[in-house]
Protein backbone atom coordinates (compact mmCIF):
# COMPACT_ATOMS: atom_id res chain seq x y z
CA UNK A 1 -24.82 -19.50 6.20
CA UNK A 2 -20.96 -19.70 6.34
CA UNK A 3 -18.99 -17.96 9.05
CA UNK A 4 -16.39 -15.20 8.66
CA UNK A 5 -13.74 -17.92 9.63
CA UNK A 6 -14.85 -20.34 6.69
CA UNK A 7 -14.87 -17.51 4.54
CA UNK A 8 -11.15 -16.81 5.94
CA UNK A 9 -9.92 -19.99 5.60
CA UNK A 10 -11.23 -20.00 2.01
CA UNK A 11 -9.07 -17.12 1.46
CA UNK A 12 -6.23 -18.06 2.51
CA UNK A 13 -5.87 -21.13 0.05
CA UNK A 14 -6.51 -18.78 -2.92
CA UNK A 15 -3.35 -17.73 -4.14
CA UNK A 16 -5.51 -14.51 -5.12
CA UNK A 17 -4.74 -11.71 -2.46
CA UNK A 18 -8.37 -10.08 -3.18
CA UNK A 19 -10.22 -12.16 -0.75
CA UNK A 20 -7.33 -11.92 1.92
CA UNK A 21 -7.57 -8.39 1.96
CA UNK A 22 -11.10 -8.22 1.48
CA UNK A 23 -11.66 -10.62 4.58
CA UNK A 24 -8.81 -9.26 6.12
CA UNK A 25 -6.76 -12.25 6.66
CA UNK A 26 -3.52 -11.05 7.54
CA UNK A 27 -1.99 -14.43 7.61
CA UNK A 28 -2.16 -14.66 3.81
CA UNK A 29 1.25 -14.56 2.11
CA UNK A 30 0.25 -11.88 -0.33
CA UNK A 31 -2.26 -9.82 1.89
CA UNK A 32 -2.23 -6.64 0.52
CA UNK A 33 0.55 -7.24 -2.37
CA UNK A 34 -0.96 -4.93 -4.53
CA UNK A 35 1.60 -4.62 -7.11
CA UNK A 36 1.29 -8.41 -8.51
CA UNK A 37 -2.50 -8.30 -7.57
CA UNK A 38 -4.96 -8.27 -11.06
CA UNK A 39 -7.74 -6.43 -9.12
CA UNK A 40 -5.37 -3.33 -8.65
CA UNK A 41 -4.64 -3.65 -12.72
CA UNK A 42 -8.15 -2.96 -13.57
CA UNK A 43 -9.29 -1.05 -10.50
CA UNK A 44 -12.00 -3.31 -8.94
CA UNK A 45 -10.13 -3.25 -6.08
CA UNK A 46 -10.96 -0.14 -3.51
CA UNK A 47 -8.62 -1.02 -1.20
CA UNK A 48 -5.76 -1.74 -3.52
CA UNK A 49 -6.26 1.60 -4.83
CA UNK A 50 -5.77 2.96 -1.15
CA UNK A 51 -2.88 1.35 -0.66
CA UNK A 52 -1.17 1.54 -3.70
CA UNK A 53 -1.72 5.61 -3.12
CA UNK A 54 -0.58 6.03 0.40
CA UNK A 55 2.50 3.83 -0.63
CA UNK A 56 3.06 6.05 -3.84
CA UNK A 57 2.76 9.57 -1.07
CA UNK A 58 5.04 7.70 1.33
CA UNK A 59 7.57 7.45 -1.61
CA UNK A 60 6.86 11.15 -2.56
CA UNK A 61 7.48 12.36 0.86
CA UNK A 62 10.83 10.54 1.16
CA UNK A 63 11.74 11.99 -2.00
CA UNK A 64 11.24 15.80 -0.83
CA UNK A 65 12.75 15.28 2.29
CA UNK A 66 16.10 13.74 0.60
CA UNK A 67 15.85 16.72 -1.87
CA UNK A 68 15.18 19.31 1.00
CA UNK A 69 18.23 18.05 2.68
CA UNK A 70 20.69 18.23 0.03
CA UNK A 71 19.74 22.17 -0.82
CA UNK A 72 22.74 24.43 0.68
CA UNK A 73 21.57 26.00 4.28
CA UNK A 74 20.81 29.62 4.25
CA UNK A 75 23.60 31.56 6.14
CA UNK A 76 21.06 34.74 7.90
CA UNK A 77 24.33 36.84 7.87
CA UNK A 78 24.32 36.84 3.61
CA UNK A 79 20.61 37.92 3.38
CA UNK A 80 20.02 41.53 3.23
């Protein structure tokens, strides 16, 4: 039976990301470059999908708060 480490080192020959992430070699050049990853195009890869979703909410959240600070500030003094 193979160790982790083989398994790693495996890994981080394939240009692939999959097995990077999936062994979670962090050393790999592409670990978890999800956007030029196949397994993300055809959703076979969990993790991918995580990743790619908390990067699309991070985006989202920048968004509102650049659109939240560009609305006028209420003056309390005009409001009825």
């Amino acid at each position: 039976m193979m160790s982790r480490y083989t398994f790693i080192a495996n890994a981080l020959k394939d240009p692939d990301p999959y097995d990077a992430c999936f062994w979670g070699a962090i050393e790999h050049p592409r670990y978890h470059d999800c956007e030029n990853c196949e397994h993300i195009a055809d959703k076979t890869c969990e993790y991918g999908i995580g990743q790619k979703t908390l990067k699309d909410l991070k985006a989202a959240i920048a968004d509102g708060k650049v659109m939240l600070a560009s609305y006028p500030k209420l003056n309390p003094k005009r409001l009825p």
